[in-house]
N, C-alpha and C. Protein backbone atom coordinates (compact mmCIF):
# COMPACT_ATOMS: atom_id res chain seq x y z
N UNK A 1 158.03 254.54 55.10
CA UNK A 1 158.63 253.30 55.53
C UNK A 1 157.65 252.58 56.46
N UNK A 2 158.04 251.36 55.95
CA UNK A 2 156.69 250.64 56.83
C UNK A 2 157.63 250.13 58.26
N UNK A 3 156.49 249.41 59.29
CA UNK A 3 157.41 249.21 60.92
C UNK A 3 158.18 247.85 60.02
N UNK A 4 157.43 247.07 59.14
CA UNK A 4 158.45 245.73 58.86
C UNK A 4 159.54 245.93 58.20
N UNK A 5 159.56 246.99 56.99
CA UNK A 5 160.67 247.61 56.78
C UNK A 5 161.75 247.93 57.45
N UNK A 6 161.28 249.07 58.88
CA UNK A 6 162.28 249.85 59.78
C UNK A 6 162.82 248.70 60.26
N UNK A 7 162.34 247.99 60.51
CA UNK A 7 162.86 246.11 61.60
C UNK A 7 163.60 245.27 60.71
N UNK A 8 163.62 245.53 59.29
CA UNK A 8 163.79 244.50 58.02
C UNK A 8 163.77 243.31 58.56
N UNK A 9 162.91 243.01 58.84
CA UNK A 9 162.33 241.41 58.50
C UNK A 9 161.71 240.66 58.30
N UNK A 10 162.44 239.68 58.15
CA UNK A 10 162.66 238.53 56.89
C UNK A 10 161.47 237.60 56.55
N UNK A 11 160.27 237.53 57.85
CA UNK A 11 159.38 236.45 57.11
C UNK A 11 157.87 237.42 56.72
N UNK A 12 157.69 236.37 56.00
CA UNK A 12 156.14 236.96 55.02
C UNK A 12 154.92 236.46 55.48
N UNK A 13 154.78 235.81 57.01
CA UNK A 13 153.21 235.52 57.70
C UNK A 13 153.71 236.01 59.30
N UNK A 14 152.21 236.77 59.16
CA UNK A 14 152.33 236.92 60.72
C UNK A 14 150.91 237.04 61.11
N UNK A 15 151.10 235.72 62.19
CA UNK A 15 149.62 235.56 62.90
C UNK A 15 149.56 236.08 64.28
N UNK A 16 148.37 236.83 64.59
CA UNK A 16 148.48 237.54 65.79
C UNK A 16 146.76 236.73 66.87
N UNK A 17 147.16 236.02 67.28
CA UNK A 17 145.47 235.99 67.53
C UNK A 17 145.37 235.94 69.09
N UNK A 18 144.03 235.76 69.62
CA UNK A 18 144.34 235.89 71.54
C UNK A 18 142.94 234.54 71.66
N UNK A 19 143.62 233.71 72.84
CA UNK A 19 142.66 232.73 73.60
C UNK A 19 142.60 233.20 74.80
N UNK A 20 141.68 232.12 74.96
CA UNK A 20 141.29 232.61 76.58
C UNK A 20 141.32 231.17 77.42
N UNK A 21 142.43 231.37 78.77
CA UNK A 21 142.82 230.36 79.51
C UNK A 21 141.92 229.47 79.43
N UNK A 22 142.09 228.12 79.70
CA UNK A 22 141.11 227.31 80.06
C UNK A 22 141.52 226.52 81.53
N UNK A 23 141.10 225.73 82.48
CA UNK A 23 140.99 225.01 83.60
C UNK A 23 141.89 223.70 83.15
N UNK A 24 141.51 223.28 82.45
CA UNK A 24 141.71 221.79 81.45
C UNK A 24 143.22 222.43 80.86
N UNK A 25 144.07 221.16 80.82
CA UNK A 25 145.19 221.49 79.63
C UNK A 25 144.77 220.77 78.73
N UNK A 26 145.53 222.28 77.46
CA UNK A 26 145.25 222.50 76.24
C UNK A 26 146.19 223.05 75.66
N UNK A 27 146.25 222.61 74.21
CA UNK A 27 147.20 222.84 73.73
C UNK A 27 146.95 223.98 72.47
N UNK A 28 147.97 225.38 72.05
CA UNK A 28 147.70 226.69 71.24
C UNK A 28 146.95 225.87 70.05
N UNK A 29 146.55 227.00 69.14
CA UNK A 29 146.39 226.39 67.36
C UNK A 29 147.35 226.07 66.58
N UNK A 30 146.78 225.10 66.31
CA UNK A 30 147.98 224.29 65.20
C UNK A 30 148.14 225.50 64.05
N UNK A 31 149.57 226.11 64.34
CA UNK A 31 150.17 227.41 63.66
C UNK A 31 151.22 227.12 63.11
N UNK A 32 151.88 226.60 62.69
CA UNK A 32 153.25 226.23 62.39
C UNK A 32 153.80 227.93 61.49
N UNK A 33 155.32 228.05 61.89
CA UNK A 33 155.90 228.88 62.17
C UNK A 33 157.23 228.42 61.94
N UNK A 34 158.11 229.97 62.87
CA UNK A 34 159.33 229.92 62.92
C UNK A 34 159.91 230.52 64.34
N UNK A 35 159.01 231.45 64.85
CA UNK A 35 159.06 232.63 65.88
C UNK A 35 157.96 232.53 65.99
N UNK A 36 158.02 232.59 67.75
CA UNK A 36 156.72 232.67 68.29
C UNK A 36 157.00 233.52 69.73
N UNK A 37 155.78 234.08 70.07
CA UNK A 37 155.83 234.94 71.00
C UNK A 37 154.60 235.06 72.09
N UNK A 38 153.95 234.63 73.38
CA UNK A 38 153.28 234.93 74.26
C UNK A 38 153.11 236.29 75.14
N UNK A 39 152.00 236.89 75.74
CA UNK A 39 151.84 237.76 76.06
C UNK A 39 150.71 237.60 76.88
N UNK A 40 150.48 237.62 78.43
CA UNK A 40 149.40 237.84 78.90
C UNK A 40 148.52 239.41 79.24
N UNK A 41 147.77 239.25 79.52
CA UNK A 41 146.54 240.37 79.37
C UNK A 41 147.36 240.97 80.76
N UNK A 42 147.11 242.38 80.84
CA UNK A 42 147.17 243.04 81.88
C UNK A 42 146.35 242.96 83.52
N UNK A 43 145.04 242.24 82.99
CA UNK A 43 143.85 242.26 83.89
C UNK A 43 143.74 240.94 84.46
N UNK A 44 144.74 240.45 83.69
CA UNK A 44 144.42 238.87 84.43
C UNK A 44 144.38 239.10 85.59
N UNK A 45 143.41 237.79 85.96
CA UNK A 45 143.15 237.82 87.75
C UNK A 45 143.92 236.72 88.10
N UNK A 46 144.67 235.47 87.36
CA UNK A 46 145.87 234.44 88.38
C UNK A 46 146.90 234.45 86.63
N UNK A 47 146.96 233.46 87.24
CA UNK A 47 148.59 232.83 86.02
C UNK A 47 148.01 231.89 85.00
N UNK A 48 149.08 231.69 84.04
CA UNK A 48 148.85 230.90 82.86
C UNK A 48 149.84 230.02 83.20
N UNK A 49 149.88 228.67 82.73
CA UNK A 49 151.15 228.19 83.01
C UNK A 49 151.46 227.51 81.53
N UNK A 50 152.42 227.29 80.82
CA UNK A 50 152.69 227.19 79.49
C UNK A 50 154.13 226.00 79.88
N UNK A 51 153.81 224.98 78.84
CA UNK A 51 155.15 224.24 78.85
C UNK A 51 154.94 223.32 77.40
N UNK A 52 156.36 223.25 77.33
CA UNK A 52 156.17 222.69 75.87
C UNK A 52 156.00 220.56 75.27
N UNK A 53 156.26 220.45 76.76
CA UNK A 53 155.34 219.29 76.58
C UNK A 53 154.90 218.89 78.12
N UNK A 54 153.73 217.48 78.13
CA UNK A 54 153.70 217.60 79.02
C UNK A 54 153.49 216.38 79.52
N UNK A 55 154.02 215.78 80.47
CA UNK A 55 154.58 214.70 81.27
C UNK A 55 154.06 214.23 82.58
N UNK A 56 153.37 212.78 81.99
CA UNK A 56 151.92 212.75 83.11
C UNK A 56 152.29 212.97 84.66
N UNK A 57 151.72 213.26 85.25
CA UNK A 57 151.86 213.43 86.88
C UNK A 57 152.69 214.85 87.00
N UNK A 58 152.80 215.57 85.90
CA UNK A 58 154.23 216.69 86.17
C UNK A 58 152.68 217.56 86.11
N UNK A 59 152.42 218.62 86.80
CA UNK A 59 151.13 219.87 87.41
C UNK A 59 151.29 220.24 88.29
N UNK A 60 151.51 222.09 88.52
CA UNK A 60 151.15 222.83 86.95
C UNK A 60 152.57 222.32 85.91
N UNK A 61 151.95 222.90 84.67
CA UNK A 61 153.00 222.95 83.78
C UNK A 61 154.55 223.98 84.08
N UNK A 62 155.59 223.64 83.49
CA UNK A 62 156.55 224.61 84.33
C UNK A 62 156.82 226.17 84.16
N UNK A 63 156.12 226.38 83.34
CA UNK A 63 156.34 228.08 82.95
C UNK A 63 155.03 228.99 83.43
N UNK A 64 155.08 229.51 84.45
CA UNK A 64 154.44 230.63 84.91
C UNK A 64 153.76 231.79 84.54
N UNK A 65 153.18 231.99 83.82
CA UNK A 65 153.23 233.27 82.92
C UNK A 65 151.71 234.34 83.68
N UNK A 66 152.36 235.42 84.77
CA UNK A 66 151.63 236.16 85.57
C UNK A 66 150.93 237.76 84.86
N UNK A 67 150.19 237.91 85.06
CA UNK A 67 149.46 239.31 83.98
C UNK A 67 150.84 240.01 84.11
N UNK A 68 150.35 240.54 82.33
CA UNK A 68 151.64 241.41 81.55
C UNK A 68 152.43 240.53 81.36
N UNK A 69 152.90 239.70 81.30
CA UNK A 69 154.25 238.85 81.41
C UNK A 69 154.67 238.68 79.54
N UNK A 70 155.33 238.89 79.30
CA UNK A 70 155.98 238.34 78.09
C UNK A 70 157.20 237.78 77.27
N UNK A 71 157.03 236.93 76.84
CA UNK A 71 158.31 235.44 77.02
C UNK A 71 159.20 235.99 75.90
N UNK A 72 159.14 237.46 74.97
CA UNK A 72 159.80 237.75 74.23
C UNK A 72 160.03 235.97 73.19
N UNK A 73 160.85 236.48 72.07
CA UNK A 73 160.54 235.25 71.03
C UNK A 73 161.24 234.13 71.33
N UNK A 74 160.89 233.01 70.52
CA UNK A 74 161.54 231.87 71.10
C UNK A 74 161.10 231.47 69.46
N UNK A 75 161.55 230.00 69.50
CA UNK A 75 161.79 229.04 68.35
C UNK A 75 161.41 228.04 68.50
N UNK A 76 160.26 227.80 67.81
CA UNK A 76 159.40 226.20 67.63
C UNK A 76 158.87 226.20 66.11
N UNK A 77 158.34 224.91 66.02
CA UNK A 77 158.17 224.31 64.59
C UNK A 77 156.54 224.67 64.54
N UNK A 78 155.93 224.71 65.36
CA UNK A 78 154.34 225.01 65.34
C UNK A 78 154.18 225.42 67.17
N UNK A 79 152.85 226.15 66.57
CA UNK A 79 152.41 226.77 68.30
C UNK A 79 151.88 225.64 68.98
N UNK A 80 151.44 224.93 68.40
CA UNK A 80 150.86 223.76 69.08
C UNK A 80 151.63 223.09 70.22
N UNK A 81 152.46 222.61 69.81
CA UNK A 81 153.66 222.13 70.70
C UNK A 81 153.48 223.17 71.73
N UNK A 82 152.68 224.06 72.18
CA UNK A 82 152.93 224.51 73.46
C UNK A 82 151.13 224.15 74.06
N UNK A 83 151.50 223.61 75.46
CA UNK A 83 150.39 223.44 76.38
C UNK A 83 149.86 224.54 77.23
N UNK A 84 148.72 225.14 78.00
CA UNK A 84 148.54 225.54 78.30
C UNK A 84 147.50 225.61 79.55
N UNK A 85 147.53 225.88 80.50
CA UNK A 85 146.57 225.44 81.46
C UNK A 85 146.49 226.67 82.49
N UNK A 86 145.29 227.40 82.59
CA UNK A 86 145.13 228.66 83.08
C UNK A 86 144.47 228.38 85.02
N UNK A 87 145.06 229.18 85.68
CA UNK A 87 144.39 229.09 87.13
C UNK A 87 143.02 229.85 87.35
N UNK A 88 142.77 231.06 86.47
CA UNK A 88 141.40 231.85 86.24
C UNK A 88 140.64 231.44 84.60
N UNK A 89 139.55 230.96 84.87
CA UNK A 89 138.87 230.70 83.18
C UNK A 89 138.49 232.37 82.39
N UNK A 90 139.04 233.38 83.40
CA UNK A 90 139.16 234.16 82.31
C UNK A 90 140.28 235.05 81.99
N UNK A 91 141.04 234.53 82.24
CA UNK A 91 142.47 234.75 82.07
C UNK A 91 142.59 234.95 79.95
N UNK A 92 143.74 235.79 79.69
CA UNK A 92 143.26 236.04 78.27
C UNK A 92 145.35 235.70 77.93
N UNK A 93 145.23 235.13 76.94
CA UNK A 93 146.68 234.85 76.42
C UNK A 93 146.96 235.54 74.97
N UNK A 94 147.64 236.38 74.79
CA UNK A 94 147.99 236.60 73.26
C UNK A 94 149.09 235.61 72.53
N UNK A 95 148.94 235.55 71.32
CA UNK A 95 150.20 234.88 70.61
C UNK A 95 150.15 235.65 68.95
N UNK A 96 151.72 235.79 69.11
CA UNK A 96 151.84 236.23 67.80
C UNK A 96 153.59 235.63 66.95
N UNK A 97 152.72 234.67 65.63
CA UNK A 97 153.44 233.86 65.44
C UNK A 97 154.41 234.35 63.75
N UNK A 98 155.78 234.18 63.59
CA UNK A 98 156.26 234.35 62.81
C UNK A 98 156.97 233.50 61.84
N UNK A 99 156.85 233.51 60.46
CA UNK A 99 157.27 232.03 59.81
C UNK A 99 157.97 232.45 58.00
């Protein structure tokens, strides 16, 4: 039995890939999906901050995301739609997207 089996589920792409914070906001890869999921690195040295749009004069963005942290799944139409703006340039973000 495979792990997607034991879990039975339902979709047939799964993208797993990792960036690395940037200073500048920026926005994930244009991934379009169904389920999506964030994960920061253990070693990070500050925060990520993640929001799903973003609204001039509004900094940082409103979601916090501190080493280890993970936002468990959520529901968007593409990864893109999420911004991102890191406090260390080597801060490391995972995403793994489901569709």
């Amino acid at each position: 039995m495979t792990i997607r089996e034991y879990f039975s589920n339902p979709f047939d792409k799964h993208i797993i890939g990792i960036i690395t914070g940037t200073y500048l906001l920026s926005r994930f890869p244009d991934i379009p999906g169904r389920l999506f999921r964030l994960k920061t690195r253990s070693g990070n040295a500050g925060s990520i901050f993640v929001g799903t749009a973003y609204v001039t004069g509004q900094f940082p963005l409103p979601y916090e995301m501190e080493s280890s942290y993970d936002t468990g799944w959520f529901s968007a139409n593409n990864l893109n739609e999420i911004y991102q703006n890191a406090s260390s340039g080597s801060s490391y973000i995972a995403y793994w997207v489901q569709g």
